[in-house]
Each structure stands twice: as C-alpha cells, then as structure tokens.
PDB file of N, CA and C in Angstrom:
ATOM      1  N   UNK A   1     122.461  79.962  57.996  1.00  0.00           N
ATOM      2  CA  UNK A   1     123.062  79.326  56.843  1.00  0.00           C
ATOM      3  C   UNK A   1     122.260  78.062  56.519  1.00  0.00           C
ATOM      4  N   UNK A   2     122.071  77.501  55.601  1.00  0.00           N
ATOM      5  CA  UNK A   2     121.485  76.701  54.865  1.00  0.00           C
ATOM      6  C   UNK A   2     122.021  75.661  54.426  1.00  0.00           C
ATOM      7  N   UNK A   3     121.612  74.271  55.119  1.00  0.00           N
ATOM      8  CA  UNK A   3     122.422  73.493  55.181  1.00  0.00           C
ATOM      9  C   UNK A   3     122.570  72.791  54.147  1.00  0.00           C
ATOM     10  N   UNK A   4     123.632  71.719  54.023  1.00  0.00           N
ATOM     11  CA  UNK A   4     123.986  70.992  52.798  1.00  0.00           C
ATOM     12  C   UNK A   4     123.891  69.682  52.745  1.00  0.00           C
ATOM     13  N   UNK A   5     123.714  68.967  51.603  1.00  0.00           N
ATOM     14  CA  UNK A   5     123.474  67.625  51.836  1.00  0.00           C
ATOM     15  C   UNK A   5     124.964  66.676  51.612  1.00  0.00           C
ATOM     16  N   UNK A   6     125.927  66.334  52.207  1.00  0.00           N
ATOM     17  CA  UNK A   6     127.146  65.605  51.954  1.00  0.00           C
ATOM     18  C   UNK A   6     126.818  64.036  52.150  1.00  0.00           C
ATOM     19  N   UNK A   7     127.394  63.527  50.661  1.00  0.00           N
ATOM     20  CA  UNK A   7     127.215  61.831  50.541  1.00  0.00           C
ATOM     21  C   UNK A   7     128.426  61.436  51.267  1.00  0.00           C
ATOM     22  N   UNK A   8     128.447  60.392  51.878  1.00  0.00           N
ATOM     23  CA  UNK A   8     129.885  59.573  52.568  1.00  0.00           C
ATOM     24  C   UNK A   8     129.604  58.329  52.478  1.00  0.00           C
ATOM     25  N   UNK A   9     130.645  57.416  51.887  1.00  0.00           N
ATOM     26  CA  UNK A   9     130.411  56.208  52.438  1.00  0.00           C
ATOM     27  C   UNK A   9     130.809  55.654  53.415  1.00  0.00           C
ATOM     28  N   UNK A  10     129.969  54.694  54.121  1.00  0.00           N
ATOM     29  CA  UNK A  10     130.181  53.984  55.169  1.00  0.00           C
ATOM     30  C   UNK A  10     129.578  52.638  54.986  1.00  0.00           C
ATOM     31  N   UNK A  11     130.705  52.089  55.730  1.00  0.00           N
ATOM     32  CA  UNK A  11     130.330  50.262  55.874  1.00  0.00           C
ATOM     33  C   UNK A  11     128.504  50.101  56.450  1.00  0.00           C
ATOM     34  N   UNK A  12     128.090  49.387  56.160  1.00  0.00           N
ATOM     35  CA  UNK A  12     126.520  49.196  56.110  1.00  0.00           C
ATOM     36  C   UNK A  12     126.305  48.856  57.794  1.00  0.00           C
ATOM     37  N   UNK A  13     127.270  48.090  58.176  1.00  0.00           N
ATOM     38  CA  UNK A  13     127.239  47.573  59.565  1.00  0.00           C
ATOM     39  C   UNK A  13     127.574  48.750  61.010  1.00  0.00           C
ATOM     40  N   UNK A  14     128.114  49.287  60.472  1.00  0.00           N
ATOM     41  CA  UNK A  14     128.927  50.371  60.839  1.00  0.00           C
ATOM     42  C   UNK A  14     127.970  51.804  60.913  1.00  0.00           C
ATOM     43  N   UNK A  15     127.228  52.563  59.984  1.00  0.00           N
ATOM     44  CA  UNK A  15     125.992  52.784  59.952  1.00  0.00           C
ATOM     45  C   UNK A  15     125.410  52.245  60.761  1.00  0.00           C
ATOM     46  N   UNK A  16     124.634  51.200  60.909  1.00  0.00           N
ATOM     47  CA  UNK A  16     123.853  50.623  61.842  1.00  0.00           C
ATOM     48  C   UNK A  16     123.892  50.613  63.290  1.00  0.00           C
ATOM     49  N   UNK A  17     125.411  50.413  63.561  1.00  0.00           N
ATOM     50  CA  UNK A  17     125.684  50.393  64.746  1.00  0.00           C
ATOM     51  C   UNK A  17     125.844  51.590  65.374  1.00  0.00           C
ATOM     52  N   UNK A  18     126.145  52.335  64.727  1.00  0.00           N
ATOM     53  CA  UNK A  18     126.485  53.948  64.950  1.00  0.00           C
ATOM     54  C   UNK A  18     124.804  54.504  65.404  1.00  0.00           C
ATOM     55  N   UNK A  19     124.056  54.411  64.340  1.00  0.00           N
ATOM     56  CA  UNK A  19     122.896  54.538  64.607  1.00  0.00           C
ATOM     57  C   UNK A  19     122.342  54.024  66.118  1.00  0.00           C
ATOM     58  N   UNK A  20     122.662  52.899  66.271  1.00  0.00           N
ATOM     59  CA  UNK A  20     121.980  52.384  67.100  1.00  0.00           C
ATOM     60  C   UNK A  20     122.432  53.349  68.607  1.00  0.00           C
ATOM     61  N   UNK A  21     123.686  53.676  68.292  1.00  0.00           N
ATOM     62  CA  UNK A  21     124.380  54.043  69.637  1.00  0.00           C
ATOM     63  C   UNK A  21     123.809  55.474  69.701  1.00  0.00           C
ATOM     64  N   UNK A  22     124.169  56.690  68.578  1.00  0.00           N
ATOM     65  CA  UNK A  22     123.229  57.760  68.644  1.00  0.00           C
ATOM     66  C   UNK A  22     121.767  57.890  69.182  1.00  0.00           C
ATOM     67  N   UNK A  23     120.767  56.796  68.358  1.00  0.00           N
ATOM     68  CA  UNK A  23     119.503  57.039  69.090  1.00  0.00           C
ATOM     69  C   UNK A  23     119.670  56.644  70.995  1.00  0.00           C
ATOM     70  N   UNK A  24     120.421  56.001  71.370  1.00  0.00           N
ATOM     71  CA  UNK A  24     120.805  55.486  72.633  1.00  0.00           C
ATOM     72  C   UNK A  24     121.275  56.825  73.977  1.00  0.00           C
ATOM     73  N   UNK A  25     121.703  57.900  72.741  1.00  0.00           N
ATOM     74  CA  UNK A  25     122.677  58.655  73.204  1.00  0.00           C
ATOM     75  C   UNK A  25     121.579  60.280  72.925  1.00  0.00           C
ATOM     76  N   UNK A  26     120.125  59.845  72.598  1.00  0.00           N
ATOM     77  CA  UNK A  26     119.342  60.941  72.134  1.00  0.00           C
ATOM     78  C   UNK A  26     119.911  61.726  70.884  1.00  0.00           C
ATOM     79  N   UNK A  27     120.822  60.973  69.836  1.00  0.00           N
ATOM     80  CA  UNK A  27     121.254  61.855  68.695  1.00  0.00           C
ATOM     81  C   UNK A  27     120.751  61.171  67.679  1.00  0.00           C
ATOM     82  N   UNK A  28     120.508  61.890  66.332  1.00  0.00           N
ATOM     83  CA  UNK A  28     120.623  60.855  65.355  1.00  0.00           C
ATOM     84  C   UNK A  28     121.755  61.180  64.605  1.00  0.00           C
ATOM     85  N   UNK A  29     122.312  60.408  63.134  1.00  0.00           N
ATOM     86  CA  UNK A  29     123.751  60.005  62.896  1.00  0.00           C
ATOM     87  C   UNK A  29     123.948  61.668  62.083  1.00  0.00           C
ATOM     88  N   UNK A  30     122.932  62.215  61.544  1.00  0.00           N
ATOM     89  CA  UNK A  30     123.581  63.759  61.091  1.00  0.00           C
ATOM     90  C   UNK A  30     123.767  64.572  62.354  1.00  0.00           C
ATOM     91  N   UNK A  31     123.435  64.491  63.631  1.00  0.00           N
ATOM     92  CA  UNK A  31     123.715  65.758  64.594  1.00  0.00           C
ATOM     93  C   UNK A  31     125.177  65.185  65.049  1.00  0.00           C
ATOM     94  N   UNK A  32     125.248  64.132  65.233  1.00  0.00           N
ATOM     95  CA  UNK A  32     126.128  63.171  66.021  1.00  0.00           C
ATOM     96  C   UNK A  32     127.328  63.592  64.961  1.00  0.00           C
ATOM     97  N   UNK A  33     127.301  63.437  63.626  1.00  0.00           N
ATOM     98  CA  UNK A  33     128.658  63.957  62.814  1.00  0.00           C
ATOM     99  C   UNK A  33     128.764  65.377  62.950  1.00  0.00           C
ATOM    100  N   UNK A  34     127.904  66.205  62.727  1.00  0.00           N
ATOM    101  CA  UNK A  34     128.086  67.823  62.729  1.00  0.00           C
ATOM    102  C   UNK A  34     128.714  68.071  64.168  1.00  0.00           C
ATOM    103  N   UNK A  35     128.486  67.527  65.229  1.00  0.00           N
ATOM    104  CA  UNK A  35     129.068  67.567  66.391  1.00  0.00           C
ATOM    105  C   UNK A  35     130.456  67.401  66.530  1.00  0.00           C
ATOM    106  N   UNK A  36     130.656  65.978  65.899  1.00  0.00           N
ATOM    107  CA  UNK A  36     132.282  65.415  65.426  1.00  0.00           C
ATOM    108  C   UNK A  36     132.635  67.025  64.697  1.00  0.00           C
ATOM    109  N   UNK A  37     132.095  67.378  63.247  1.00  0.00           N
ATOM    110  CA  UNK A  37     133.030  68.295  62.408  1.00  0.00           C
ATOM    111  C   UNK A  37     132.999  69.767  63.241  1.00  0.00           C
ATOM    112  N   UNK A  38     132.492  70.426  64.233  1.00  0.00           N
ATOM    113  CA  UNK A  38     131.975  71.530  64.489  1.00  0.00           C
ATOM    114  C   UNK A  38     133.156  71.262  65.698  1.00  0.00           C
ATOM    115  N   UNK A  39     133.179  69.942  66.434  1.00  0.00           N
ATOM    116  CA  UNK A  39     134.448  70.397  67.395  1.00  0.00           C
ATOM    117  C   UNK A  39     135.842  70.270  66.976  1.00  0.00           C
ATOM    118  N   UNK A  40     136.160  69.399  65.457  1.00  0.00           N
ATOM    119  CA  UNK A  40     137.155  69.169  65.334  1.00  0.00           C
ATOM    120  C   UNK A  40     137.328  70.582  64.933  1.00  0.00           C
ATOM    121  N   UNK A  41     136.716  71.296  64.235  1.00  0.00           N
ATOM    122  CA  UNK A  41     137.267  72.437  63.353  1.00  0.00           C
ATOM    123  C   UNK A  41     137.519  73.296  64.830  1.00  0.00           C
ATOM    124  N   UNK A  42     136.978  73.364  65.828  1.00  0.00           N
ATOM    125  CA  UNK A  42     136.508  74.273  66.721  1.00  0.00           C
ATOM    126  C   UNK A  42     138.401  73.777  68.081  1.00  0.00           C
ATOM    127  N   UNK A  43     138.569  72.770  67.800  1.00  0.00           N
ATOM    128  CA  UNK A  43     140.145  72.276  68.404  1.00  0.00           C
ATOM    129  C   UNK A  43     141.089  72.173  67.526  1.00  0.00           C
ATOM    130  N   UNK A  44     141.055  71.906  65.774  1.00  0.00           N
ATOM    131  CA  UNK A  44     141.885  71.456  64.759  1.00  0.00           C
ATOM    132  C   UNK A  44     142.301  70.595  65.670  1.00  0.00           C
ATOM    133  N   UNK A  45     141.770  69.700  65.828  1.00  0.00           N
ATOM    134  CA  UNK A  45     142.297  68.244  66.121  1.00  0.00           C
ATOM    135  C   UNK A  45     140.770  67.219  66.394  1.00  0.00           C
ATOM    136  N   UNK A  46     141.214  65.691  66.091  1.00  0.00           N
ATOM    137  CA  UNK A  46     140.270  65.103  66.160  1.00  0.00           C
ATOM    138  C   UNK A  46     140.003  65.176  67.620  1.00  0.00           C
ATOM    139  N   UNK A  47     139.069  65.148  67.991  1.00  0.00           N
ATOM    140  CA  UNK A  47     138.349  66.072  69.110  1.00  0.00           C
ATOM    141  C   UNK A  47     138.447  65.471  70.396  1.00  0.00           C
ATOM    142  N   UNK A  48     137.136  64.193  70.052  1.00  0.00           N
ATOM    143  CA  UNK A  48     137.033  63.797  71.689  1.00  0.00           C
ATOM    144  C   UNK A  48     136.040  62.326  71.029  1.00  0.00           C
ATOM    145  N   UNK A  49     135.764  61.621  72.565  1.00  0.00           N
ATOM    146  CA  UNK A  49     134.607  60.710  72.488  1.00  0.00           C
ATOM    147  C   UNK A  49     133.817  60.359  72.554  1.00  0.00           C
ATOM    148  N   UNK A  50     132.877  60.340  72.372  1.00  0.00           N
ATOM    149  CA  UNK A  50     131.077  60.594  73.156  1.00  0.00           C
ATOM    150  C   UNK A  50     130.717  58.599  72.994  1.00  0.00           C
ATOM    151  N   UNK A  51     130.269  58.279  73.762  1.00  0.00           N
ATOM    152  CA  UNK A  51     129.930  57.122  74.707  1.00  0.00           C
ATOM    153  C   UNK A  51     129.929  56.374  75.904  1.00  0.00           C
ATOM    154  N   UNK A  52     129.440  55.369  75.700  1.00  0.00           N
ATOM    155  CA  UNK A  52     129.357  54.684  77.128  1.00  0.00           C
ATOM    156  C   UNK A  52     130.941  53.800  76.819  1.00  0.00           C
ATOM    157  N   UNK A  53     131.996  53.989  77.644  1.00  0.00           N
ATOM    158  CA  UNK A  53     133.104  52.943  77.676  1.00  0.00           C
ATOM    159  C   UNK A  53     132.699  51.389  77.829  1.00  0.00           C
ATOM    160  N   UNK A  54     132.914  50.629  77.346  1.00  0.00           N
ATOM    161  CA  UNK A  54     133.198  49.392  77.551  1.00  0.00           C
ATOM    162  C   UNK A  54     133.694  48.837  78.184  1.00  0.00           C
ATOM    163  N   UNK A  55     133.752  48.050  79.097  1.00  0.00           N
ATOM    164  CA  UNK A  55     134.926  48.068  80.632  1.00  0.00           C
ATOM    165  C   UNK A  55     135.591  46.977  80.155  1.00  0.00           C
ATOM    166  N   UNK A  56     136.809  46.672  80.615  1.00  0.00           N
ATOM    167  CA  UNK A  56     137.651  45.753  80.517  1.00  0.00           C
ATOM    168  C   UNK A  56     137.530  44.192  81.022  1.00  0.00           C
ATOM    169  N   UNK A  57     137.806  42.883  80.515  1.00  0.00           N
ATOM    170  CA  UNK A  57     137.458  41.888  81.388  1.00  0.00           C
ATOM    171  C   UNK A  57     137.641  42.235  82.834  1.00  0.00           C
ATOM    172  N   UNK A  58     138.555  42.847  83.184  1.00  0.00           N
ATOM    173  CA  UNK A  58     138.965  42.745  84.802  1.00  0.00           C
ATOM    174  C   UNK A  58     138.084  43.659  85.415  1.00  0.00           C
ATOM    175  N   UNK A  59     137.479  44.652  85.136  1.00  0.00           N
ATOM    176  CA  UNK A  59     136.650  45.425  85.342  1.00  0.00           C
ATOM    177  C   UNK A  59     135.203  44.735  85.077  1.00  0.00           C
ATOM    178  N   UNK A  60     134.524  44.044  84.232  1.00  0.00           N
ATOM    179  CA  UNK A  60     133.677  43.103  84.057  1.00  0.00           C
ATOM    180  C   UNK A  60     133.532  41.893  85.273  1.00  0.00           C
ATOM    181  N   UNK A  61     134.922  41.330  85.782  1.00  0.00           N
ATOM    182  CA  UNK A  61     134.454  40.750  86.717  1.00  0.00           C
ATOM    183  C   UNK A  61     134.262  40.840  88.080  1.00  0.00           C
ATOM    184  N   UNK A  62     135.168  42.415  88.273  1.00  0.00           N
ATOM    185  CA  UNK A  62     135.116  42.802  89.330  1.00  0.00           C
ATOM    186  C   UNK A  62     133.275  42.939  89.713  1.00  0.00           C
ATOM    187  N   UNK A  63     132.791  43.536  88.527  1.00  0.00           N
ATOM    188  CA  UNK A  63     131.438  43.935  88.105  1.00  0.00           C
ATOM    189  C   UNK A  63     130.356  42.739  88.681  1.00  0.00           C
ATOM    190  N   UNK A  64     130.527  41.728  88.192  1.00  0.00           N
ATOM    191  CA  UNK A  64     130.366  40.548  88.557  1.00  0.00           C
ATOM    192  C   UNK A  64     130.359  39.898  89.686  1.00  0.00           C
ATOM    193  N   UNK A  65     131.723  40.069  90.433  1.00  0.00           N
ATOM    194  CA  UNK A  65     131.212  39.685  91.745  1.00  0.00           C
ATOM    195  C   UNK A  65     131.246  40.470  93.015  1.00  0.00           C
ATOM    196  N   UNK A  66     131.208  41.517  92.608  1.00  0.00           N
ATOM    197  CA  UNK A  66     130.092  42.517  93.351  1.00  0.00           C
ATOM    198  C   UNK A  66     128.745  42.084  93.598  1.00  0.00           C
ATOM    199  N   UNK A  67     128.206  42.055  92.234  1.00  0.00           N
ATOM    200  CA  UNK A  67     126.478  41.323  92.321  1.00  0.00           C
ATOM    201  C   UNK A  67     126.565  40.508  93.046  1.00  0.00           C
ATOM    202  N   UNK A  68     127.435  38.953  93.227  1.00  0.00           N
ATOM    203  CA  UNK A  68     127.936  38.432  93.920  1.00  0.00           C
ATOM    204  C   UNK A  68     127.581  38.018  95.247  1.00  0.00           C
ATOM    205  N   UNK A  69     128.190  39.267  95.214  1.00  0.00           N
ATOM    206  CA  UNK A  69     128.517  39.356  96.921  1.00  0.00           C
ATOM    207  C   UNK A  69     130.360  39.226  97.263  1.00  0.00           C
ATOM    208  N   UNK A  70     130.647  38.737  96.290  1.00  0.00           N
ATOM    209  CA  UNK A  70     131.809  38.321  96.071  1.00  0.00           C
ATOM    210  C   UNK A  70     133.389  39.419  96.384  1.00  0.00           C
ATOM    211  N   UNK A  71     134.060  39.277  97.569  1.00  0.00           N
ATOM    212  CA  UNK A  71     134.922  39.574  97.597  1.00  0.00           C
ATOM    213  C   UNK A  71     134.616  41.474  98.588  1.00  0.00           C
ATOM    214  N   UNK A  72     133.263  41.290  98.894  1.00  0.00           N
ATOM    215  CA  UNK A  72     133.174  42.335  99.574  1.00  0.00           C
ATOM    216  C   UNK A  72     133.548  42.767 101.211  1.00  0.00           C
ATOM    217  N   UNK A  73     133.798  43.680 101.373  1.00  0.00           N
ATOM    218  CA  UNK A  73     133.910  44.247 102.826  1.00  0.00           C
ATOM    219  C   UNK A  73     132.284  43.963 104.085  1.00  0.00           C
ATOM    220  N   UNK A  74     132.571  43.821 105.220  1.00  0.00           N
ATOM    221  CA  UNK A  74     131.307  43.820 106.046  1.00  0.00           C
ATOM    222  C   UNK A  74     131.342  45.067 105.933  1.00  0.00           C
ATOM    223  N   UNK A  75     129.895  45.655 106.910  1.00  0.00           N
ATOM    224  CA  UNK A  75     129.723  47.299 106.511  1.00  0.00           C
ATOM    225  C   UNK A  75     130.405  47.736 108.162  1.00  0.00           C
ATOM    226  N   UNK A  76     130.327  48.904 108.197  1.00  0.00           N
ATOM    227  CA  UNK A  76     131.045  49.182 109.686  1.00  0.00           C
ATOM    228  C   UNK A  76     130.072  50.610 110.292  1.00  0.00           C
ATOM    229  N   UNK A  77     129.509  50.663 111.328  1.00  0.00           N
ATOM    230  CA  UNK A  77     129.455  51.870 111.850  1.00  0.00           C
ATOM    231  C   UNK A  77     129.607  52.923 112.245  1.00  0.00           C
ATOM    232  N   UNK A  78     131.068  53.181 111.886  1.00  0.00           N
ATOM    233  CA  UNK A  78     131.445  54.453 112.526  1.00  0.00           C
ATOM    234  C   UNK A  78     133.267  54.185 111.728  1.00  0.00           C
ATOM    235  N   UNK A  79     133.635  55.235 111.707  1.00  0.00           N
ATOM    236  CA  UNK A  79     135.077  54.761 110.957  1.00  0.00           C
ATOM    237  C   UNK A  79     136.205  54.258 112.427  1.00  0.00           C
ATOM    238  N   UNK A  80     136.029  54.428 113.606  1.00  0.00           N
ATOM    239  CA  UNK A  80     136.595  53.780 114.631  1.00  0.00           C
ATOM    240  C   UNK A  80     136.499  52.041 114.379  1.00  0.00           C
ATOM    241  N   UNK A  81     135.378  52.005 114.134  1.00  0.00           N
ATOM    242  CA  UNK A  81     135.177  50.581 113.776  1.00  0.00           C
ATOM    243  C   UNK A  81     135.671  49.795 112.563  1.00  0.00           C
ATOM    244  N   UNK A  82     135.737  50.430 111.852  1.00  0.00           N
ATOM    245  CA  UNK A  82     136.579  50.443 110.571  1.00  0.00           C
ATOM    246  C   UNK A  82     138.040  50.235 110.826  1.00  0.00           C
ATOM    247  N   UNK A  83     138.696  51.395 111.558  1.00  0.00           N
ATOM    248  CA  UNK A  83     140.034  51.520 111.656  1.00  0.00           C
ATOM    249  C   UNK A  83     140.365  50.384 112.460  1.00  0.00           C
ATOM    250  N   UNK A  84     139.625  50.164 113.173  1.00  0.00           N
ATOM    251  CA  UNK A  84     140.121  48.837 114.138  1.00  0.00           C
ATOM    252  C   UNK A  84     140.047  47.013 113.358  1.00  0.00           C
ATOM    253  N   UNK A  85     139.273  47.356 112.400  1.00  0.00           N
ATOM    254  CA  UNK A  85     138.841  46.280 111.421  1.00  0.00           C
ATOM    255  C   UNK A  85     140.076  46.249 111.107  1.00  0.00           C
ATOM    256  N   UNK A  86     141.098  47.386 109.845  1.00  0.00           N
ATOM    257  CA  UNK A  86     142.060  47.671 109.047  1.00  0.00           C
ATOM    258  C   UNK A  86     143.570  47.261 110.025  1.00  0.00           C
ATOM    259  N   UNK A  87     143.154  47.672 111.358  1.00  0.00           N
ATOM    260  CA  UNK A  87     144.694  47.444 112.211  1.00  0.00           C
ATOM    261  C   UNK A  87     144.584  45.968 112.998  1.00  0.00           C
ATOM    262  N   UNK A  88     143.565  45.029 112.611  1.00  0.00           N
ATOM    263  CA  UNK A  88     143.196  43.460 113.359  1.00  0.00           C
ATOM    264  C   UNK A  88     144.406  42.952 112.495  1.00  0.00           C
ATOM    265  N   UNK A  89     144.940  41.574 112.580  1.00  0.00           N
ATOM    266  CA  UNK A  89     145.638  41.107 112.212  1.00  0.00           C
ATOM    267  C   UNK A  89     144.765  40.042 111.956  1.00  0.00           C
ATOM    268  N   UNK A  90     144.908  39.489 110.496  1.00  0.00           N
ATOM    269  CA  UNK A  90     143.969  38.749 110.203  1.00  0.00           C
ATOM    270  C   UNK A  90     144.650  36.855 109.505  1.00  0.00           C
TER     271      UNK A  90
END
C-alpha cells in the first residue's frame, strides 16, 4: 500500500522534543507515530509508552547517593556472613 502524506499540528516545542527523543530511541517522528496508530488500532485503545522513565526525586536521590557511597551496605562473603550481619544487634 502506498503511503499517505497526513498534515497535523503540533506545538513547535513539542515537535522538537519529540524529535529529539525518537532520534535517541533510533526512530524518527513518522515511524514513531505509525507505531502509536498501528498499535492503537491493533488494541482499540491508546496503547502503551515507549521511553526512558524519568525517576522520581526520591528515586533521584537514592541515585545520588549511591554514587556517594552513601547509605550503602559493606559487601559480605558468603550469605552466612550476611545472615549473621542481619541477626547482630546494632
């Protein structure tokens, strides 16, 4: 079938950003919509999400002080050593 050319408007910024995230994502913004219309028709429902999530502040700082060092466990050798770590009274 032979495809068609459909005009839409979209916010200029919005475009852009979209763009930016497709090439990010190996798509550009016509495969990235035919994808959107090909699964909605393919579920009759708006479909699904394709990206990287955004994590939450609390998730951001957990993120954070990890790099840190912050708030981590020592490492343990063997899970005996572990379990005895978990049953110390601290």
């Amino acid at each position: 079938m032979t495809p068609v050319s459909t005009n839409i408007k979209i916010d200029p910024d919005l475009k852009r950003e979209s763009q930016i995230l497709f090439e990010q994502l190996g798509l550009n913004l016509s495969t990235a919509i035919n994808m959107f219309l090909r699964q909605s028709v393919r579920e009759q429902a708006i479909p699904f999400r394709v990206g990287n999530p955004v994590p939450n502040s609390e998730t951001l700082k957990a993120i954070e002080d990890a790099k840190k060092g912050i708030g981590l466990s020592r490492g343990f050798s063997s899970v005996a050593e572990l379990m005895e770590d978990l049953d110390a009274d601290d």
